[in-house]
Protein backbone atom coordinates (compact mmCIF):
# COMPACT_ATOMS: atom_id res chain seq x y z
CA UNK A 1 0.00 0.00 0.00
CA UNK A 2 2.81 2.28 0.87
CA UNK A 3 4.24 1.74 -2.00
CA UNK A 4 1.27 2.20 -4.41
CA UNK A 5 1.18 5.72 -2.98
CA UNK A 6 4.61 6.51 -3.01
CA UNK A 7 4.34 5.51 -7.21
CA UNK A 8 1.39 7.57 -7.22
CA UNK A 9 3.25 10.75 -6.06
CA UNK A 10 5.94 9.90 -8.07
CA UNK A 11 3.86 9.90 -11.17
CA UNK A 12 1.86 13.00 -10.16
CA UNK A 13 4.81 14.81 -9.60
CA UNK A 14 6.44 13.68 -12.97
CA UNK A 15 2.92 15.21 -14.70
CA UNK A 16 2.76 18.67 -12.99
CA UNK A 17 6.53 19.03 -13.95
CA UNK A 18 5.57 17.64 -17.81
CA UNK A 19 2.89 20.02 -17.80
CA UNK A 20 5.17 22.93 -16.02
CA UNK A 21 7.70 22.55 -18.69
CA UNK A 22 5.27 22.26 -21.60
CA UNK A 23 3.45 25.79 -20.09
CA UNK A 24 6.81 27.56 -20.18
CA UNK A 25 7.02 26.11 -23.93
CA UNK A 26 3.73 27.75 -25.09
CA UNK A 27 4.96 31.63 -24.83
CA UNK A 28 9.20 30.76 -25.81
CA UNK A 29 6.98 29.27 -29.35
CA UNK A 30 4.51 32.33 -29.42
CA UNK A 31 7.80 34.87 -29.27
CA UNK A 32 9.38 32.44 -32.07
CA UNK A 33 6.78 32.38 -34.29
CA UNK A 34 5.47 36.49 -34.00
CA UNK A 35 8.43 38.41 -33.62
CA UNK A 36 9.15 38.75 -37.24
CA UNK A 37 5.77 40.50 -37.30
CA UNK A 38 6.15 42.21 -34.19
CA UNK A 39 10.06 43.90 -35.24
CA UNK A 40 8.40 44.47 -38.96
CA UNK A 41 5.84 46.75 -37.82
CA UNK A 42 7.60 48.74 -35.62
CA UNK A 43 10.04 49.07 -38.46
CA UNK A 44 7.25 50.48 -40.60
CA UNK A 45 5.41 52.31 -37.32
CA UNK A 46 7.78 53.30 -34.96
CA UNK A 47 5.34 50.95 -32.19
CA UNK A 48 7.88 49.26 -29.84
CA UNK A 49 8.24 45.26 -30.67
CA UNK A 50 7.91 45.04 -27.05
CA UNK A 51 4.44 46.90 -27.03
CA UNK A 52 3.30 45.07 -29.44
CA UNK A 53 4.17 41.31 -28.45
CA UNK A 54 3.74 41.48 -24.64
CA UNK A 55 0.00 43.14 -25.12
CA UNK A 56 -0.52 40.13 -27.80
CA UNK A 57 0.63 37.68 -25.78
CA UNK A 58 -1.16 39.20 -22.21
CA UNK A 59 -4.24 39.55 -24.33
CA UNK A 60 -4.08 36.33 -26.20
CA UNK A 61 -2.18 34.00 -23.71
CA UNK A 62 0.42 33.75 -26.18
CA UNK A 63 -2.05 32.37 -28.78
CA UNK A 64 -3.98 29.65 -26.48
CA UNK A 65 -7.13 32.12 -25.95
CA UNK A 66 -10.47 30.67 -27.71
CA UNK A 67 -10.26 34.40 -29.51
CA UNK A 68 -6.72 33.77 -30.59
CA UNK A 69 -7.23 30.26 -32.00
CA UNK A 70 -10.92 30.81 -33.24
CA UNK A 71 -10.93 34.49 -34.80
CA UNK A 72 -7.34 35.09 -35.28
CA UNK A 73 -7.18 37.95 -32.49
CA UNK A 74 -4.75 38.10 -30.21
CA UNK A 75 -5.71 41.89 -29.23
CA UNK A 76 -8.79 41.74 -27.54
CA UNK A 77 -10.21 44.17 -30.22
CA UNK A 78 -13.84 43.96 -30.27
CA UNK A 79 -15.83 43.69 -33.22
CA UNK A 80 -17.95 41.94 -35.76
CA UNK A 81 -17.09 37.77 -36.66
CA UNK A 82 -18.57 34.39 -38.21
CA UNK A 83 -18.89 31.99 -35.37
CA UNK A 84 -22.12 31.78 -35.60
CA UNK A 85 -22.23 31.60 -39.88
CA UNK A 86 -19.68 28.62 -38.99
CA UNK A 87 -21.70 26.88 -36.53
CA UNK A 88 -19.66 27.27 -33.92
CA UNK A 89 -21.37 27.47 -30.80
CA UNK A 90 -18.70 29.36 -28.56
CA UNK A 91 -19.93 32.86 -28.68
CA UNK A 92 -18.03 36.06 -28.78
CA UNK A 93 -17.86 39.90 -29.06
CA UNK A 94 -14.81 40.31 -30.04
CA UNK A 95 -13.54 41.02 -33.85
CA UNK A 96 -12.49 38.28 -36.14
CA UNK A 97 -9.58 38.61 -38.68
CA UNK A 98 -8.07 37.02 -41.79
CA UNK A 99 -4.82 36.15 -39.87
CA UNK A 100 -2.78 36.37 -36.81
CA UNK A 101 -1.01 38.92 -38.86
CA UNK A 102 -3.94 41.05 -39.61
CA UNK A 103 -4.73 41.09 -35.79
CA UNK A 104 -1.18 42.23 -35.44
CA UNK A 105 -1.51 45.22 -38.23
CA UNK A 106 -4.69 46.25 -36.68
CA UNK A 107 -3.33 46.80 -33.39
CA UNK A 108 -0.29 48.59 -34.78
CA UNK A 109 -2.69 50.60 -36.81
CA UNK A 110 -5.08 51.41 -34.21
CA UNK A 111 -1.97 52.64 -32.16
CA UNK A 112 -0.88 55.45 -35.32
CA UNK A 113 -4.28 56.56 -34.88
CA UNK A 114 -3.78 58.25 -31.75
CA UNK A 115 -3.74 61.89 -31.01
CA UNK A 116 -0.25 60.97 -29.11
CA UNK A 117 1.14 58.96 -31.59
CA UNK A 118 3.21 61.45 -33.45
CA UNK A 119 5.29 62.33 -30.22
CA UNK A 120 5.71 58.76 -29.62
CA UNK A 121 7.00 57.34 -33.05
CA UNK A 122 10.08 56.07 -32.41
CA UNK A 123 10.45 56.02 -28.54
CA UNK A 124 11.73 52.79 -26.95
CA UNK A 125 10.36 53.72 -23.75
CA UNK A 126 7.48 50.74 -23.29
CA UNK A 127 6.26 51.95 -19.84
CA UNK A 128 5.24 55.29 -21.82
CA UNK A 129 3.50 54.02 -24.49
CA UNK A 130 1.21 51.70 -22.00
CA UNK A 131 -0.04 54.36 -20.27
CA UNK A 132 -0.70 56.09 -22.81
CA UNK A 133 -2.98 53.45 -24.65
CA UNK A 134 -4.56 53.23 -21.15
CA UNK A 135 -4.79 57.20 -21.31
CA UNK A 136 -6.76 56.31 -24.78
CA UNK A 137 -8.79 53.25 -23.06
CA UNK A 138 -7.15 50.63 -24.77
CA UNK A 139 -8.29 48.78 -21.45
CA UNK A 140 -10.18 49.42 -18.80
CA UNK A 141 -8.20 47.37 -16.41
CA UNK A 142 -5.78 50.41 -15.61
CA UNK A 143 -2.56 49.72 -13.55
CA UNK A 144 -3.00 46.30 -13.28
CA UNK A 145 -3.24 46.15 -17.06
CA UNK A 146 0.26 47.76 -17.85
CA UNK A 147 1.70 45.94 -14.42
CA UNK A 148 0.81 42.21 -16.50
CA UNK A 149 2.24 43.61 -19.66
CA UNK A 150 5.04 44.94 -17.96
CA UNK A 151 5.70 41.27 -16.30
CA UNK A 152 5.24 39.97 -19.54
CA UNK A 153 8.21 42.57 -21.24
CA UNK A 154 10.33 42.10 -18.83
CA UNK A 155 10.39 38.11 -18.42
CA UNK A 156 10.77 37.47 -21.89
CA UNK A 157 13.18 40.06 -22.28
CA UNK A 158 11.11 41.28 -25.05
CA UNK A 159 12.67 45.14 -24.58
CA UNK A 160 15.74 43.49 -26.70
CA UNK A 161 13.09 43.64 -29.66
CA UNK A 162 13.80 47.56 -29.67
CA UNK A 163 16.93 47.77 -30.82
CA UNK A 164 16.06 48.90 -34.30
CA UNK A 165 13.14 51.56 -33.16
CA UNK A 166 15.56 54.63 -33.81
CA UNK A 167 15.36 53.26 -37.70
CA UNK A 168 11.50 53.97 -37.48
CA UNK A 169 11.81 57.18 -36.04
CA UNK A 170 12.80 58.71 -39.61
């Protein structure tokens, strides 16, 4: 008996850390796979790669969200879609796009829009331009909003993804 539930401990403990390890995969595999975007459209914007794929992968949790895998958004951008048309019976208000990529574009877009955006073309500074898409009510979740992204930009280093933002300051 004692030693059934010593295996059994054993074996649980072996599947947390399996699923541990394969959580930590998830957002390593989200950076791979959307930084190319990401680094391209601050090189045609002057929005921070940073900015752009910590909110993503905050809003999108790194691609696993129902929104993300269903309706190719990984902003949280809400909006018309086809579930429905489709038959799908998960229901949403957010916007559906053609691609992750468009979902990217749109974001980046929706940033140049801004009354603020002109003074903040080109600035690495990724603490700055958070608040100030909170200023805009990007999201109504405030401080905590900008603290997750933050946590998100600074654990995946993603501030490295800058380098080339003086380029799109021109």
């Amino acid at each position: 008996m004692l030693l059934r539930k010593k295996r059994t401990l054993l074996l649980g403990g072996m599947l947390a850390t399996s699923i541990a390890v394969s959580a930590q995969k998830i957002p390593k595999k989200y950076i791979q796979k959307f930084e190319p975007v990401a680094v391209d459209l601050m090189k045609e914007t002057g929005v921070p790669a940073s900015v752009i794929l910590g909110v993503a992968m905050l809003e999108s949790g790194s691609g696993t969200s129902r929104n993300a895998k269903l309706l190719n958004n990984h902003f949280g951008i809400v909006g018309k879609n086809n579930l429905a048309k489709r038959g799908e019976t998960y229901r949403s208000v957010y916007r559906e796009f053609a691609s992750d990529t468009a979902s990217f574009r749109y974001f980046a877009r929706l940033c140049t829009r801004r009354k603020w955006y002109a003074g903040m073309k080109g600035n690495a500074d990724y603490q700055e331009w958070l608040k100030k898409l909170i200023q805009s009510n990007y999201s109504s979740a405030g401080q905590v909003w900008i603290d997750r992204v933050t946590n998100v930009i600074k654990r995946y280093k993603l501030y490295e993804l800058d380098g080339d933002l003086k380029l799109a300051k021109q």
